[in-house]
N, C-alpha and C. Protein backbone atom coordinates (compact mmCIF):
# COMPACT_ATOMS: atom_id res chain seq x y z
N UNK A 1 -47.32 47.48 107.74
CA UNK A 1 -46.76 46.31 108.39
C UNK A 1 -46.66 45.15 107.42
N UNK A 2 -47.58 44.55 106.43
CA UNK A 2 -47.80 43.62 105.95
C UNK A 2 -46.97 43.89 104.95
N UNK A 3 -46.66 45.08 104.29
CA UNK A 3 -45.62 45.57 103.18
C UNK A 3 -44.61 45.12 103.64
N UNK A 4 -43.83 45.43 104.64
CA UNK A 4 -42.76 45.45 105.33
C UNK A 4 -42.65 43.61 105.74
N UNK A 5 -43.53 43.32 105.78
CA UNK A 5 -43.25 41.79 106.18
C UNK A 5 -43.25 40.45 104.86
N UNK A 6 -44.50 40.87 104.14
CA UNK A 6 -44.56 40.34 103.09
C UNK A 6 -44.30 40.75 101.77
N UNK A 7 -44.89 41.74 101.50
CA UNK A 7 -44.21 42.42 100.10
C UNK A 7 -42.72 42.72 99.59
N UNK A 8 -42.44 43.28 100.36
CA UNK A 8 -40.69 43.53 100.57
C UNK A 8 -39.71 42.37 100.57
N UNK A 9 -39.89 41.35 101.27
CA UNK A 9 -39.24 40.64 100.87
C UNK A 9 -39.71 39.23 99.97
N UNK A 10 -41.02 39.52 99.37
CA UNK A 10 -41.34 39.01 98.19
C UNK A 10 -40.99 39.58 96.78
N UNK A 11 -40.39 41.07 96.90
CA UNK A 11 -40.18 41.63 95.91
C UNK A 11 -41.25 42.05 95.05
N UNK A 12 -42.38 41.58 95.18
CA UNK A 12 -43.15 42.06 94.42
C UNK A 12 -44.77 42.09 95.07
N UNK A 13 -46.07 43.06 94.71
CA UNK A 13 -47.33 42.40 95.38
C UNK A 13 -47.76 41.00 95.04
N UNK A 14 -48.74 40.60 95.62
CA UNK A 14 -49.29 39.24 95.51
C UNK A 14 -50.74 39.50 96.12
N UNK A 15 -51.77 38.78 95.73
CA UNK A 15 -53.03 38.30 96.42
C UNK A 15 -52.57 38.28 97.91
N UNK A 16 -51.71 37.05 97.94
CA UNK A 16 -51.40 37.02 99.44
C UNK A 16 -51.14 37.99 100.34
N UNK A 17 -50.51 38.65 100.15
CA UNK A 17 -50.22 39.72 100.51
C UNK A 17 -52.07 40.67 101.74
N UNK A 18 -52.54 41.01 100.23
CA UNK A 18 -53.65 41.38 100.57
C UNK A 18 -54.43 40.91 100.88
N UNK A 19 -54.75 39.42 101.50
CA UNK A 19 -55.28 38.75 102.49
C UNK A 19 -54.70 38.85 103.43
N UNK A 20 -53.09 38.79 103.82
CA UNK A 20 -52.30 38.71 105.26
C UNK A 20 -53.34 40.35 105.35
N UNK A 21 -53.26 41.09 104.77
CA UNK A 21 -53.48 42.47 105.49
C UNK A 21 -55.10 42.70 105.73
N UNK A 22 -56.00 42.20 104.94
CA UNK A 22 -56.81 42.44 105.25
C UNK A 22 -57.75 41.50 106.82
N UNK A 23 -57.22 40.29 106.81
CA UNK A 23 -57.12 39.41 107.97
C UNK A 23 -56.74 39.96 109.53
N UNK A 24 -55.46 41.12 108.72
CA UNK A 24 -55.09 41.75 110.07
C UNK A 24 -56.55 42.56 110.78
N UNK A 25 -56.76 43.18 109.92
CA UNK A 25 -57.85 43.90 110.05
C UNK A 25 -58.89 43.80 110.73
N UNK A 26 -58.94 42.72 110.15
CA UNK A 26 -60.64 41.71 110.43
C UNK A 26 -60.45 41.69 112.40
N UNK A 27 -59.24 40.92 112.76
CA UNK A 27 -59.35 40.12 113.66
C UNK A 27 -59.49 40.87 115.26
N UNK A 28 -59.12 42.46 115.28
CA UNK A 28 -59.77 42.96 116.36
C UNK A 28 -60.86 42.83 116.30
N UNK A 29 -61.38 43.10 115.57
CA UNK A 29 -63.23 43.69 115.18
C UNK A 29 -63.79 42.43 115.73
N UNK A 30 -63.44 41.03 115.32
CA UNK A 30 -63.99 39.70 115.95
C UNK A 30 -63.81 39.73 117.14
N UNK A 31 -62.71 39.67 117.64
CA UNK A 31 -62.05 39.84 119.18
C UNK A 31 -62.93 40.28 120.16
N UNK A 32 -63.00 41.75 119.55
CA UNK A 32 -63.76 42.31 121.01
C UNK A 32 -65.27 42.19 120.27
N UNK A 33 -65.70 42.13 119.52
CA UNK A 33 -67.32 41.70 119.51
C UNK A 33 -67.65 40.22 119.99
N UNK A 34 -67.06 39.25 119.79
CA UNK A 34 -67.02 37.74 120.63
C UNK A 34 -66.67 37.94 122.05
N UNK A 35 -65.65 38.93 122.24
CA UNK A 35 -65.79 39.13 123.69
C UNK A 35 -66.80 39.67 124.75
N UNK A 36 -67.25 40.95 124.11
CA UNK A 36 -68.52 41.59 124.13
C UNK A 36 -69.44 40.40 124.80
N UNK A 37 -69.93 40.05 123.53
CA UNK A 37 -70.71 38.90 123.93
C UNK A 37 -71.03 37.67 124.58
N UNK A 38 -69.65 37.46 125.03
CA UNK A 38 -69.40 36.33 125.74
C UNK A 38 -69.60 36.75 127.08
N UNK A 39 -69.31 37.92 127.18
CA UNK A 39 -69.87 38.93 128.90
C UNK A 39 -71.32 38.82 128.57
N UNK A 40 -71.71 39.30 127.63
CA UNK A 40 -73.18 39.40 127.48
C UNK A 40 -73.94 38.44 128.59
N UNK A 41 -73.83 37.25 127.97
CA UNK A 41 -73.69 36.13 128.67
C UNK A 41 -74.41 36.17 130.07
N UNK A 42 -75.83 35.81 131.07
CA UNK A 42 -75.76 35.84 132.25
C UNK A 42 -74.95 34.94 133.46
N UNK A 43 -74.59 35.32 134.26
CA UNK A 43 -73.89 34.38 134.93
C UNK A 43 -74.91 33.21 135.23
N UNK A 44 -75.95 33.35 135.54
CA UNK A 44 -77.41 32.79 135.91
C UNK A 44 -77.38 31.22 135.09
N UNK A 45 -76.88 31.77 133.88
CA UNK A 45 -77.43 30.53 133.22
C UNK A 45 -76.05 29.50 133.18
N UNK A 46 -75.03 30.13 132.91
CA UNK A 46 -73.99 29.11 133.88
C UNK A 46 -73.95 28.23 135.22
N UNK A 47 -74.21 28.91 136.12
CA UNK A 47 -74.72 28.18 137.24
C UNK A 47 -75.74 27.56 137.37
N UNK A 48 -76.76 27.75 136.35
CA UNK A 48 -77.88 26.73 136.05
C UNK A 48 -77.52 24.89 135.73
N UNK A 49 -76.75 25.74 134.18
CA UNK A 49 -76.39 24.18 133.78
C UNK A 49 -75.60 23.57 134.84
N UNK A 50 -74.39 24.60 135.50
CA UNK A 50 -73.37 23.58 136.10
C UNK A 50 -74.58 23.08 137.60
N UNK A 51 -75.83 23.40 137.92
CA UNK A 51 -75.97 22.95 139.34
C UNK A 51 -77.22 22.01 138.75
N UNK A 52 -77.31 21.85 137.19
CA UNK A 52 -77.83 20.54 136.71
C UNK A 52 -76.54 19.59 136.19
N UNK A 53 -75.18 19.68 136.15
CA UNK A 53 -74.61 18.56 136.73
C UNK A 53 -73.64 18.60 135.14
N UNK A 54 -74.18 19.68 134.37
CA UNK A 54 -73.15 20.09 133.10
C UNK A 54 -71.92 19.96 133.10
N UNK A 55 -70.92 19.80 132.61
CA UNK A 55 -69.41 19.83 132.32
C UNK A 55 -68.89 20.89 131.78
N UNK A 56 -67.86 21.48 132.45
CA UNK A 56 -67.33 22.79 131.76
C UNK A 56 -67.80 22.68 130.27
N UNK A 57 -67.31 21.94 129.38
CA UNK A 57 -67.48 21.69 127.99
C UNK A 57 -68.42 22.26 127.83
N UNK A 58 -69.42 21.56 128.37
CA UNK A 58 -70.78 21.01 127.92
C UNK A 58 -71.60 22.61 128.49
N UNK A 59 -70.72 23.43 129.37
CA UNK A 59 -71.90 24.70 129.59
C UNK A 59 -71.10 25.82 128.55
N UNK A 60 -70.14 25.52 128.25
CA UNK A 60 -69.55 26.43 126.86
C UNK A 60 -70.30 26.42 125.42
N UNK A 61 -69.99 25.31 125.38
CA UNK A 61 -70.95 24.71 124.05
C UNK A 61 -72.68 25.16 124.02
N UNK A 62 -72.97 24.43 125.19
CA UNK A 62 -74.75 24.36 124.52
C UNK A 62 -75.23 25.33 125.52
N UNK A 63 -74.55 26.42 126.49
CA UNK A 63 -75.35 27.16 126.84
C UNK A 63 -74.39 28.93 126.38
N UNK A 64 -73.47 28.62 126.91
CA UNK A 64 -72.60 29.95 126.41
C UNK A 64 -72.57 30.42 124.93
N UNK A 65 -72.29 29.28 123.97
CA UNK A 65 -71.87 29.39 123.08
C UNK A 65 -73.17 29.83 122.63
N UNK A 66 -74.42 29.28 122.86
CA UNK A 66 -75.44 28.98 122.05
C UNK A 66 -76.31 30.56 122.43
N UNK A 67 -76.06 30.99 123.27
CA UNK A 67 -76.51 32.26 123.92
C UNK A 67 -76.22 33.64 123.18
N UNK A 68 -74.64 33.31 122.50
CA UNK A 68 -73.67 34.17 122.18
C UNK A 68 -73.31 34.07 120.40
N UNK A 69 -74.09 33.36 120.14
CA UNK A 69 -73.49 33.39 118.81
C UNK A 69 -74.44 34.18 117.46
N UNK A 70 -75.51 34.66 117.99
CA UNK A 70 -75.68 35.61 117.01
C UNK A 70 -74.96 36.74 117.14
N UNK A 71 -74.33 37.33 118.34
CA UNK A 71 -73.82 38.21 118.39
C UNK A 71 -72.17 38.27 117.66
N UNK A 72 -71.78 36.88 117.65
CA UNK A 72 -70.68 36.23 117.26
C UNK A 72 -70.84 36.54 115.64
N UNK A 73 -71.72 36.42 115.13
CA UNK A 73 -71.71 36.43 113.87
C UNK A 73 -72.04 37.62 113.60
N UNK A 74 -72.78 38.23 113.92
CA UNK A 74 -72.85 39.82 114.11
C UNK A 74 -71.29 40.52 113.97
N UNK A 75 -70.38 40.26 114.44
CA UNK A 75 -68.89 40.42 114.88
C UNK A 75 -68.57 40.69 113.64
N UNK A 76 -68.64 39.04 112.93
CA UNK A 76 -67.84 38.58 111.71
C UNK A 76 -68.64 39.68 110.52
N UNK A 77 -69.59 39.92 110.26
CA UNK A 77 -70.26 40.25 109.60
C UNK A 77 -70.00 41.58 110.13
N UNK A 78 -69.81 42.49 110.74
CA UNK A 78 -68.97 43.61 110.64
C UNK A 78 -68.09 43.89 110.17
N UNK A 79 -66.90 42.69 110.78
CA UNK A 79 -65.90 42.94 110.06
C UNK A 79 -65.17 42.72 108.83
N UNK A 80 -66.43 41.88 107.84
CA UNK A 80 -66.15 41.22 106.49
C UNK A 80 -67.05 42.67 105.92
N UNK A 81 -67.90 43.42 106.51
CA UNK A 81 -68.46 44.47 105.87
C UNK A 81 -67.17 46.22 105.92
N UNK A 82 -66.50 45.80 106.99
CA UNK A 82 -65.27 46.37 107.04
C UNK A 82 -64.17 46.42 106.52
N UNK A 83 -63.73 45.62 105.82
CA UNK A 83 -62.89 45.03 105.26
C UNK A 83 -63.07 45.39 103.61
N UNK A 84 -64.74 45.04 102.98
CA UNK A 84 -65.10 44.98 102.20
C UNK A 84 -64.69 46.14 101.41
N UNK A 85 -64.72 47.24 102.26
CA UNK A 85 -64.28 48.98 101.60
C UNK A 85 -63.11 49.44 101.65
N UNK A 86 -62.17 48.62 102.25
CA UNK A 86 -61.02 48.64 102.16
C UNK A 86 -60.20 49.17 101.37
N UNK A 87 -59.54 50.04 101.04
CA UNK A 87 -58.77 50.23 99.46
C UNK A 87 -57.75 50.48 99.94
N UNK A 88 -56.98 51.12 101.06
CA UNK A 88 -55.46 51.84 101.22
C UNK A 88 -54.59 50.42 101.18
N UNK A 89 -55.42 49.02 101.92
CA UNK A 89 -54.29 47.87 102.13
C UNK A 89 -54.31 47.12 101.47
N UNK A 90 -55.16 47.54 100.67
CA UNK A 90 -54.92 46.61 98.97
C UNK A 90 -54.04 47.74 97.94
N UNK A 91 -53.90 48.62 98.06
CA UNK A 91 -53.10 49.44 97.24
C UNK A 91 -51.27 49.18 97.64
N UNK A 92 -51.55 48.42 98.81
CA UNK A 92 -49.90 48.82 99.14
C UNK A 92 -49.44 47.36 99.07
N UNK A 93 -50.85 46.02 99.22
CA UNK A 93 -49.86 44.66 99.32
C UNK A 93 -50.38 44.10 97.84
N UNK A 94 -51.56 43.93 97.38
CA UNK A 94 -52.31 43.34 96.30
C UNK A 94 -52.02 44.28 94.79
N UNK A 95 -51.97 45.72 95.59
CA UNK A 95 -51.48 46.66 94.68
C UNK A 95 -53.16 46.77 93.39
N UNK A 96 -52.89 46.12 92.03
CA UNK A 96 -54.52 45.68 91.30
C UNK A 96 -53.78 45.18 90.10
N UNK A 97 -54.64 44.86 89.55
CA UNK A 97 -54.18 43.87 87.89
C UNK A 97 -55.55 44.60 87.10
N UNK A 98 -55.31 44.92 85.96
CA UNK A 98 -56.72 45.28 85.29
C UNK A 98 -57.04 43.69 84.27
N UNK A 99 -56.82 42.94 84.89
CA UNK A 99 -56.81 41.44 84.47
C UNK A 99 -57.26 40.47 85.25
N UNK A 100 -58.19 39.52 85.13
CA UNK A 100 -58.84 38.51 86.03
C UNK A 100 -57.51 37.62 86.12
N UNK A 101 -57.39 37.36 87.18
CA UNK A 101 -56.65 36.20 87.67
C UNK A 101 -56.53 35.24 88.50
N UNK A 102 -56.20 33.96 89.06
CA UNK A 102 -56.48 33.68 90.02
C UNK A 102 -55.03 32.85 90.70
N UNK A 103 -53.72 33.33 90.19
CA UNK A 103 -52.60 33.10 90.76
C UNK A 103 -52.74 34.17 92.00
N UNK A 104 -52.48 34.00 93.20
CA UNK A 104 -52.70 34.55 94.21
C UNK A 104 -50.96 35.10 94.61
N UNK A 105 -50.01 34.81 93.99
CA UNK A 105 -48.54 35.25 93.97
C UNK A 105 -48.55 36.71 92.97
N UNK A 106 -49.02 36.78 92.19
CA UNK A 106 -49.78 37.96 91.34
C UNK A 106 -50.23 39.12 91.99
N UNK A 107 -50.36 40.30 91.22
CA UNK A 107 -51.05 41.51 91.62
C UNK A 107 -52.23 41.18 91.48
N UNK A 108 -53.74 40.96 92.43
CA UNK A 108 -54.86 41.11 92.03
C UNK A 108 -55.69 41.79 91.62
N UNK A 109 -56.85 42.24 91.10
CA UNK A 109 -58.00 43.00 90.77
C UNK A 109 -58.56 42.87 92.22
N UNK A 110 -59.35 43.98 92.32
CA UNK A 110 -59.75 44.19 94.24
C UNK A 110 -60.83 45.26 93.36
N UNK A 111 -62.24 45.02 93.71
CA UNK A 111 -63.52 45.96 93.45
C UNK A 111 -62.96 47.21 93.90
N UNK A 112 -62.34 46.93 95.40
CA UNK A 112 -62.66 48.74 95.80
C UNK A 112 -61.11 49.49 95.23
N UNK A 113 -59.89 49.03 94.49
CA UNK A 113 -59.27 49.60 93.96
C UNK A 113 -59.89 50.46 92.54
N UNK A 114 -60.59 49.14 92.24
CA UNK A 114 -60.85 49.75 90.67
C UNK A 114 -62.10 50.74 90.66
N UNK A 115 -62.66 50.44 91.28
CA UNK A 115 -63.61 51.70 92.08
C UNK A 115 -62.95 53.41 92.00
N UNK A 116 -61.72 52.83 93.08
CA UNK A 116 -61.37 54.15 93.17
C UNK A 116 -60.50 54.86 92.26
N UNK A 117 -60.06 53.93 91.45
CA UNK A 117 -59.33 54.34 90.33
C UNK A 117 -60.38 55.16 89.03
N UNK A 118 -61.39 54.13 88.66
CA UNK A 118 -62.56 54.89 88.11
C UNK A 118 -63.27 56.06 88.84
N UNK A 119 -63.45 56.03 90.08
CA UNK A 119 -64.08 57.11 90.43
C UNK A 119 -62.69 58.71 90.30
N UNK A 120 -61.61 58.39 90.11
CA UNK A 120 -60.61 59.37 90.03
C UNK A 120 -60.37 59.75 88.22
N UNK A 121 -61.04 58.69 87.62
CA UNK A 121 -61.01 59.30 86.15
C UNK A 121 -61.64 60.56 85.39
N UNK A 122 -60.89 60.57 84.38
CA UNK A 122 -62.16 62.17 84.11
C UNK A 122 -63.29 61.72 83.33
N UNK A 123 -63.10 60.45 82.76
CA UNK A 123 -64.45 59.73 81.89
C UNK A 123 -65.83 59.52 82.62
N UNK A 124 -66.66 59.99 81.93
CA UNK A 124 -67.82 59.86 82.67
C UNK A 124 -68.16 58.58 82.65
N UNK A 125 -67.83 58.17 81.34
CA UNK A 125 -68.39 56.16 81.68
C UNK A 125 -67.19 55.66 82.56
N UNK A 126 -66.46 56.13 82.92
CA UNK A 126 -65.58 55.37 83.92
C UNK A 126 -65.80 55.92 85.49
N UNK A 127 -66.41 56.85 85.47
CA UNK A 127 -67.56 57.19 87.06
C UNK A 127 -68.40 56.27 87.21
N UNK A 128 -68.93 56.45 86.14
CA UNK A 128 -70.33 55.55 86.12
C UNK A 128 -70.13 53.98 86.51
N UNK A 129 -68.86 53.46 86.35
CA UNK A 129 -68.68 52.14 86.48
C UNK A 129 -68.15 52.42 87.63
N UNK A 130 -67.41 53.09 88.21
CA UNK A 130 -67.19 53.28 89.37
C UNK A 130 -68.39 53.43 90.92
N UNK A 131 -69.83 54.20 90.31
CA UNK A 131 -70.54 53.81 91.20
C UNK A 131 -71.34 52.36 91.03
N UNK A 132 -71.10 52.24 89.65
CA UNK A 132 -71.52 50.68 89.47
C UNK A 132 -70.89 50.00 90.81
N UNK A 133 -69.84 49.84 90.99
CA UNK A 133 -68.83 48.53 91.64
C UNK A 133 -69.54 48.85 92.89
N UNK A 134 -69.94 50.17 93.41
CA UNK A 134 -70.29 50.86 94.75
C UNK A 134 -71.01 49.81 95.16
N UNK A 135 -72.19 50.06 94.15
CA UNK A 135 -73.60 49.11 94.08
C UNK A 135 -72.97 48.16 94.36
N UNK A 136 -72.60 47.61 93.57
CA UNK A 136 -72.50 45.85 93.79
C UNK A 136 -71.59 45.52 95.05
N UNK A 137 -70.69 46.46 95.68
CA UNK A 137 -69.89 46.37 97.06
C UNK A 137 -71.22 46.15 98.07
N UNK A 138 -71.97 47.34 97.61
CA UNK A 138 -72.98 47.55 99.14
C UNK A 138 -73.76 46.03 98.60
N UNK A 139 -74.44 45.63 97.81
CA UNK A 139 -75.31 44.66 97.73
C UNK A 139 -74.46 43.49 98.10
N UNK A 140 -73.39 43.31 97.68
CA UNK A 140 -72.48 42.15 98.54
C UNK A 140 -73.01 42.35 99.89
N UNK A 141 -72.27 43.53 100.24
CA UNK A 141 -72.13 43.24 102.16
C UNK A 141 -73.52 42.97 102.59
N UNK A 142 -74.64 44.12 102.03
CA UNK A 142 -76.02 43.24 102.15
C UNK A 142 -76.34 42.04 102.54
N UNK A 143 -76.10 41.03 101.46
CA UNK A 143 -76.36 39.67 100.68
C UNK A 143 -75.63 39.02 101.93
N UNK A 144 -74.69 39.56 102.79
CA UNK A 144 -73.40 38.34 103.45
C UNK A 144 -74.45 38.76 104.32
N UNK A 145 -74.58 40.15 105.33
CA UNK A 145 -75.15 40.18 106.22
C UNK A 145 -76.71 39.76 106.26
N UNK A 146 -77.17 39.30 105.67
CA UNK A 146 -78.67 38.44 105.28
C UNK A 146 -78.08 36.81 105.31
N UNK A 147 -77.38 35.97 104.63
CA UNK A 147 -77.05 35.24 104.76
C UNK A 147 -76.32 34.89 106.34
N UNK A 148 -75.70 35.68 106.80
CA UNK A 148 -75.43 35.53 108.12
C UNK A 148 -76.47 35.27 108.83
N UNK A 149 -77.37 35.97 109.08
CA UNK A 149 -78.07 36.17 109.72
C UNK A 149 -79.78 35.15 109.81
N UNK A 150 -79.72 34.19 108.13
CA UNK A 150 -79.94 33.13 107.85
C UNK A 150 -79.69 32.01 108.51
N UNK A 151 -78.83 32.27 108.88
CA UNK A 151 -77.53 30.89 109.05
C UNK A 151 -77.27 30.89 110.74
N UNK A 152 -77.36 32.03 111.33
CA UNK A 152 -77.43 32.12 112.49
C UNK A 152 -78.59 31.52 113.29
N UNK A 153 -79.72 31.51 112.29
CA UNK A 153 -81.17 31.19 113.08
C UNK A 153 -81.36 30.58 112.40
N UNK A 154 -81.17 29.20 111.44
CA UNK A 154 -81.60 28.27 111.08
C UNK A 154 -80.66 27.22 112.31
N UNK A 155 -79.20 27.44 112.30
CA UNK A 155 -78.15 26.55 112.90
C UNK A 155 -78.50 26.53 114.44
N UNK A 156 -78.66 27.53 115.46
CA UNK A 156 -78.38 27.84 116.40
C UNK A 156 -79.96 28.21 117.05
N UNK A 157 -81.06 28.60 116.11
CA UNK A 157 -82.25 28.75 116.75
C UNK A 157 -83.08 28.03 116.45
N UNK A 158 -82.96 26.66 115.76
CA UNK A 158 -84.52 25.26 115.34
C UNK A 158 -84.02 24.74 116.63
């Protein structure tokens, strides 16, 4: 889809590209895990605030919201760990650059292309760097989902 919308008639890949597509991605996975959770939700405690005299707003915010948002971030943090391994929709919009860059109109470098490009070589030091990137993919998503999860209970649980 994102080929067909953006690449194609950009004529060429781009960064952009492979953000429109990987975004696509992302945004069910948020969807129904924020939704999920927003059922989660007891009715109990809605009718609490509103029969202490709350304002729609005001029972979204500091009781719904506040009920629901580790699970909310839970969501995101799936789907940025989803995303993260990605390689078919970076091969078709971002395409790869074996060059650092940071023009985003450009073909980019993407970990899990060059991954899989090294892991398809016959060089053994180019395996080897290939499970290198592995490592450092999984310790990313790690590192986000720890930081999430930081950030969830410092913001939302003092």
């Amino acid at each position: 889809f994102v080929y067909a919308v953006v690449v194609a008639p950009m004529g060429h890949f781009s960064g952009w590209a492979g953000i429109t597509a990987l975004s696509i991605i992302m945004v069910p996975i948020i969807l129904r895990t924020t939704d999920d959770m927003l059922r989660m939700v007891p009715p109990e405690f809605r009718e609490a605030a509103y029969a202490l005299g709350a304002t729609k707003f005001k029972v979204i915010k500091d009781v719904v919201y506040r009920s629901a948002i580790t699970g909310i971030v839970t969501g995101v943090i799936l789907a940025v760990a989803r995303i993260g391994g990605e390689t078919a929709p970076l091969l078709f919009t971002s395409f790869n650059n074996n060059f650092f860059t940071l023009d985003m109109t450009q073909p980019m470098a993407s970990l899990t292309v060059t991954m899989y490009d090294y892991a398809m070589s016959p060089y053994k030091y180019w395996q080897e760097l290939a499970w290198a990137a592995a490592i450092i993919l999984t310790v990313g998503v790690l590192g986000a989902n720890i930081l999430g999860r930081i950030f969830a209970h410092k913001k939302f649980r003092s």
